[in-house]
Structures are given as structure tokens and as C-alpha cells.
N, C-alpha and C. Protein backbone atom coordinates (compact mmCIF):
# COMPACT_ATOMS: atom_id res chain seq x y z
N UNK A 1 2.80 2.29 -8.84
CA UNK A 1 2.68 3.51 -8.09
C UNK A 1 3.75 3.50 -7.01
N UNK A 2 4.69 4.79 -6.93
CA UNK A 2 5.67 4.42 -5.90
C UNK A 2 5.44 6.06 -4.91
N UNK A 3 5.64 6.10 -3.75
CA UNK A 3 5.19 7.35 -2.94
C UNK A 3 6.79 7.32 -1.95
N UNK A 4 7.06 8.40 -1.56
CA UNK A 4 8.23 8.72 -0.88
C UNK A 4 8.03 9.49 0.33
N UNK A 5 8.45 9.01 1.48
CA UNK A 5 7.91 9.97 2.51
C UNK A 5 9.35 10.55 3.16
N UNK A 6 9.10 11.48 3.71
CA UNK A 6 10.35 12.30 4.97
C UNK A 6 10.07 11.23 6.09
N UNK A 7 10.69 10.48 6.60
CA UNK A 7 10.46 10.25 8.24
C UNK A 7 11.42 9.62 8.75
N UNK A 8 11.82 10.91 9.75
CA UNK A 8 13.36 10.63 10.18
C UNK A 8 13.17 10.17 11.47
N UNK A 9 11.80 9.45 12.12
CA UNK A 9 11.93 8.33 13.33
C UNK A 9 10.73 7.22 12.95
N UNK A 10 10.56 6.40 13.76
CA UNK A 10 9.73 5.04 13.68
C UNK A 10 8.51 5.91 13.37
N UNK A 11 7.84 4.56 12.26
CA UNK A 11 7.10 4.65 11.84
C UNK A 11 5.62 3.63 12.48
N UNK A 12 4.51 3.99 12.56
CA UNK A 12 3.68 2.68 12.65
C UNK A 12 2.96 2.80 11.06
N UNK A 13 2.95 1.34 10.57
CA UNK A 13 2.50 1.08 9.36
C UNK A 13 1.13 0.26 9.40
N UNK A 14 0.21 0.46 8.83
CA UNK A 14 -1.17 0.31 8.44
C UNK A 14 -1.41 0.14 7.05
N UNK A 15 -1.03 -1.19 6.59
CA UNK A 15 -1.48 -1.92 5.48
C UNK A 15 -2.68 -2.46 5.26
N UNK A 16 -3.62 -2.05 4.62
CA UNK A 16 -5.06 -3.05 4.51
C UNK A 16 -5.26 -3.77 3.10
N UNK A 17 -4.79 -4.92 2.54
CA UNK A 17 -4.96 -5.18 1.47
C UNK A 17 -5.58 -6.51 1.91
N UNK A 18 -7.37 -6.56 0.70
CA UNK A 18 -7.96 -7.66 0.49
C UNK A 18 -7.15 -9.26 -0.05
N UNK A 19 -6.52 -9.00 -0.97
CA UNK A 19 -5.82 -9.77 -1.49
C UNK A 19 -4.80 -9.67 -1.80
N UNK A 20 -3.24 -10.59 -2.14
CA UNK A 20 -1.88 -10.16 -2.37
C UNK A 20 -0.78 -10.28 -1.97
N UNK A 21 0.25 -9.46 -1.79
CA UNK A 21 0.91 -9.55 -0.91
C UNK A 21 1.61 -8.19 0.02
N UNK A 22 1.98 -8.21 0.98
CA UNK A 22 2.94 -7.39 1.46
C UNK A 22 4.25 -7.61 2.14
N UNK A 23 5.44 -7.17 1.79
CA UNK A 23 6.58 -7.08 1.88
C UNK A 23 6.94 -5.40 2.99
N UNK A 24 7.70 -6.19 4.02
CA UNK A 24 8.49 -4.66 4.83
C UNK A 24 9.47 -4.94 4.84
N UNK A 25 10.39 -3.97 4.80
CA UNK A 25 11.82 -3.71 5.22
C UNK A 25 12.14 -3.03 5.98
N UNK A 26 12.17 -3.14 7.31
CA UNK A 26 12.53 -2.19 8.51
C UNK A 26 13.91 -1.76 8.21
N UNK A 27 14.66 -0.37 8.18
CA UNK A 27 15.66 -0.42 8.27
C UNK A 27 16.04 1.29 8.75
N UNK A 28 17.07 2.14 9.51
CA UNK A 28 16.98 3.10 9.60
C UNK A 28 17.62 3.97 8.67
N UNK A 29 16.59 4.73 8.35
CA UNK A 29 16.74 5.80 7.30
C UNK A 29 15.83 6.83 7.74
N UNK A 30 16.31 8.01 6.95
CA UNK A 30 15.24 9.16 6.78
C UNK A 30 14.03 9.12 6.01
N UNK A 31 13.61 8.11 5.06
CA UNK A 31 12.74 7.70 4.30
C UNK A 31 12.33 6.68 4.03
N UNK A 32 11.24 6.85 3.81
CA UNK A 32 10.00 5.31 3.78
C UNK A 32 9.36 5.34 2.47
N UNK A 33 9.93 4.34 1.49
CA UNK A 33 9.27 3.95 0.41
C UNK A 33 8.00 3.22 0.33
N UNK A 34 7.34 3.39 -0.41
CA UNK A 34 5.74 2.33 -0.39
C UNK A 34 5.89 2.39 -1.85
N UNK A 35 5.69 1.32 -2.17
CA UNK A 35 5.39 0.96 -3.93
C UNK A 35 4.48 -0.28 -3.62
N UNK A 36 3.38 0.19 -4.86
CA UNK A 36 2.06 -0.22 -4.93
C UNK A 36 2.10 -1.18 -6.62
N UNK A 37 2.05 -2.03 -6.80
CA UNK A 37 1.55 -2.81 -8.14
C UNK A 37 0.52 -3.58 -8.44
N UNK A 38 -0.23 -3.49 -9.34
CA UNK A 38 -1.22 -4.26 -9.30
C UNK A 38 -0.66 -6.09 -9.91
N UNK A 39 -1.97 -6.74 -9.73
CA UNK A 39 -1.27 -8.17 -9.48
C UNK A 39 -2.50 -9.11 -10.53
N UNK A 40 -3.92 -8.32 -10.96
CA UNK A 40 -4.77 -8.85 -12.11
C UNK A 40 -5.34 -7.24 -12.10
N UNK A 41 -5.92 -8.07 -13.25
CA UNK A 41 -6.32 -6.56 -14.35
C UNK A 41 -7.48 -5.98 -13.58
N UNK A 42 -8.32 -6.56 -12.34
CA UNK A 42 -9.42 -5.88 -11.64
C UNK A 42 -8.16 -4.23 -10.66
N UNK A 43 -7.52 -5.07 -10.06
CA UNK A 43 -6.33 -4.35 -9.54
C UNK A 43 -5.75 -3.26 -10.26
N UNK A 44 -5.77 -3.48 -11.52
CA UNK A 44 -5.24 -2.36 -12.55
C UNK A 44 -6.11 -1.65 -13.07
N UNK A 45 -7.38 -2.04 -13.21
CA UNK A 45 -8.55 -0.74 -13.52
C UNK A 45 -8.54 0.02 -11.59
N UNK A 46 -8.34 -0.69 -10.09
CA UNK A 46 -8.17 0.56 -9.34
C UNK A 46 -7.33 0.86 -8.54
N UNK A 47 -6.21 0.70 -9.28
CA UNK A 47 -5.09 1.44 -9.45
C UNK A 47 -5.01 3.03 -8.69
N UNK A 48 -5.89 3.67 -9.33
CA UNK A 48 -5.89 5.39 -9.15
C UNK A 48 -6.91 5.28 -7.88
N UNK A 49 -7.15 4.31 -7.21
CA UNK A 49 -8.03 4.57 -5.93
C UNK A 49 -7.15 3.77 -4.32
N UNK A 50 -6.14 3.73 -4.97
CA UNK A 50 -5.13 3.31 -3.69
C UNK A 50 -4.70 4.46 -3.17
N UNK A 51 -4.90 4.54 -1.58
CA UNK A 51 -4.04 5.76 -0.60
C UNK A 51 -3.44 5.50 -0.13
N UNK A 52 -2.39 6.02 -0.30
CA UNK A 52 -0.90 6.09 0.48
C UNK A 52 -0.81 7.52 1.10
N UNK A 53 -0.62 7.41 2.41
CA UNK A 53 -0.64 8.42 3.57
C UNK A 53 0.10 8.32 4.60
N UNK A 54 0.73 9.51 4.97
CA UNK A 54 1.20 9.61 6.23
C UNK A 54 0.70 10.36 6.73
N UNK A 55 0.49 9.80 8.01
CA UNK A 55 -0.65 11.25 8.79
C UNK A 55 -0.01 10.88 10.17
N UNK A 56 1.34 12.56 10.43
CA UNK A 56 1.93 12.13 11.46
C UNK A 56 2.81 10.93 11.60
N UNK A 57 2.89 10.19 12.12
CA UNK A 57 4.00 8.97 11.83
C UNK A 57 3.43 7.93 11.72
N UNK A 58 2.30 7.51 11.24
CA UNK A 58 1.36 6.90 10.91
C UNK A 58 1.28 6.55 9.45
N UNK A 59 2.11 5.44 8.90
CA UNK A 59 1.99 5.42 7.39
C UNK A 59 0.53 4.35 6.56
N UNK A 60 -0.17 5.07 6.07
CA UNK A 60 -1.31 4.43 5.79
C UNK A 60 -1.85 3.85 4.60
N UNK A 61 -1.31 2.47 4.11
CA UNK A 61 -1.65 2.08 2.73
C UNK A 61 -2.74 1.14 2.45
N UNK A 62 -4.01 1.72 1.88
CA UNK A 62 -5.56 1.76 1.91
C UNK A 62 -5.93 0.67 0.47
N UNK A 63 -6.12 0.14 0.14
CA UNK A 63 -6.74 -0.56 -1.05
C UNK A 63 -7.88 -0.34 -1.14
N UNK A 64 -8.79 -0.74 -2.48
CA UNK A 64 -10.23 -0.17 -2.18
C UNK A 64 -11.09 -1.48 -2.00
N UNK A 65 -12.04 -0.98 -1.28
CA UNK A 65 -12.62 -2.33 -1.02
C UNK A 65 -13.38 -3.31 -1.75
N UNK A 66 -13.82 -3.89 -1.78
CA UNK A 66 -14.45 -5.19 -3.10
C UNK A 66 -16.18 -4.93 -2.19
N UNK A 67 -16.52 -4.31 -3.40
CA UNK A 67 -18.11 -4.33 -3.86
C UNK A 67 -18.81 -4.80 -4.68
N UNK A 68 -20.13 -5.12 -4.30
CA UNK A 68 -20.52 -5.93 -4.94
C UNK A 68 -20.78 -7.47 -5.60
N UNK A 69 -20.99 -7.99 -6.33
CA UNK A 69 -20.44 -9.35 -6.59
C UNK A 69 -19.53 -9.47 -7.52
N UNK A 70 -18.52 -9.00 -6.72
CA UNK A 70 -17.35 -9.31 -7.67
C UNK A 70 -17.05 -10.88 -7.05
N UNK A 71 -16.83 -11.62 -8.36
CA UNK A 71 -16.34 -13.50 -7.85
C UNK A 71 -14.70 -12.86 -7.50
N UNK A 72 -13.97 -11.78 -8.27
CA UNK A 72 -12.47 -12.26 -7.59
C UNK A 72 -12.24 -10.81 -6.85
N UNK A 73 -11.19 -10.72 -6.16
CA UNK A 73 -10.65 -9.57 -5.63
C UNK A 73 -9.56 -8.92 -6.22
N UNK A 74 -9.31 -7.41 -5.83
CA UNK A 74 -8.47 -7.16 -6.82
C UNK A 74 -7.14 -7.59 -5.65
N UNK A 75 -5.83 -8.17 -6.61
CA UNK A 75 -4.48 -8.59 -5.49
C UNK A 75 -3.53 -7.78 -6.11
N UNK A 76 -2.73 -6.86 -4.78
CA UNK A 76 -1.95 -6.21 -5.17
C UNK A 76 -0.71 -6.50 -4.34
N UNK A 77 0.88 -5.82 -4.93
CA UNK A 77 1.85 -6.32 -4.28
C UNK A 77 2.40 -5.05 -3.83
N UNK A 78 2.37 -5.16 -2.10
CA UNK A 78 2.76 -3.82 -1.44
C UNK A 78 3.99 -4.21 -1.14
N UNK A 79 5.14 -2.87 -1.80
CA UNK A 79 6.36 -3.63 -0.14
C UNK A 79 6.55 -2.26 0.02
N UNK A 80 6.87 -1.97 1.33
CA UNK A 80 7.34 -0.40 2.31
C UNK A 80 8.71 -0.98 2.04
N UNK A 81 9.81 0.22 2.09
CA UNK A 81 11.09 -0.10 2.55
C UNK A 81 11.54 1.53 3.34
């Protein structure tokens, strides 16, 4: 999953991922990439329940949370650039 935003000043970024990794690249541009991959197959069935948001200059990338007894978590690999 890859999302493209307009934002032509600083950003604050809000990553919440249970498991995984995340990667930033600060650099100045007019745009802020977020690409989302999943990392095991729990991650890839929720896939379609990751939010990526900007609200205001506020970039917001949401994973979903682990319910239930799940033994593993889903791990995904975020990088912003």
C-alpha cells in the first residue's frame, strides 16, 4: 500500500505499529510518501484496515490492533519518505 500526500512544510508523524519495522526519511520536499507492506500473512489478511492520514500537518499511520488471542502479531514494514 503506498499513499502520497501534498505537504509543502514540516510534518509531525504518528506511527503506531504493534510489530515490525519503521523507516523515516526526513528530507525537504513538497511531498510525503508512506508505504505500508505487510511482513506475515496475519499482516496480509489486514492489510485493507491500515490508516494512513493527514489531518492538517499531522501525518497519521494507524495499524490495527491485535485482538484477542492471537499467539503472533501482525509485523508490518512502514517507511515515510
Amino acid at each position: 500500500m503506498k499513499e502520497t500526500f501534498q505537504t509543502p512544510g514540516p510534518v509531525r508523524l504518528d506511527v503506531r505499529v504493534e510489530a515490525g519495522s519503521i523507516e523515516v526519511e526526513a528530507r525537504a520536499t513538497e511531498a510525503t510518501e508512506v508505504e505500508v507492506e505487510p511482513g506475515n500473512k496475519l499482516a496480509e489478511e489486514l492489510l485493507g484496515e491500515v490508516r494512513v492520514e493527514l489531518r492538517g500537518t499531522d501525518l497519521v499511520v494507524e495499524m490495527p490492533r491485535k485482538t484477542g488471542l492471537r499467539i503472533r502479531s501482525p509485523e508490518f514494514a512502514v517507511r515515510v519518505s
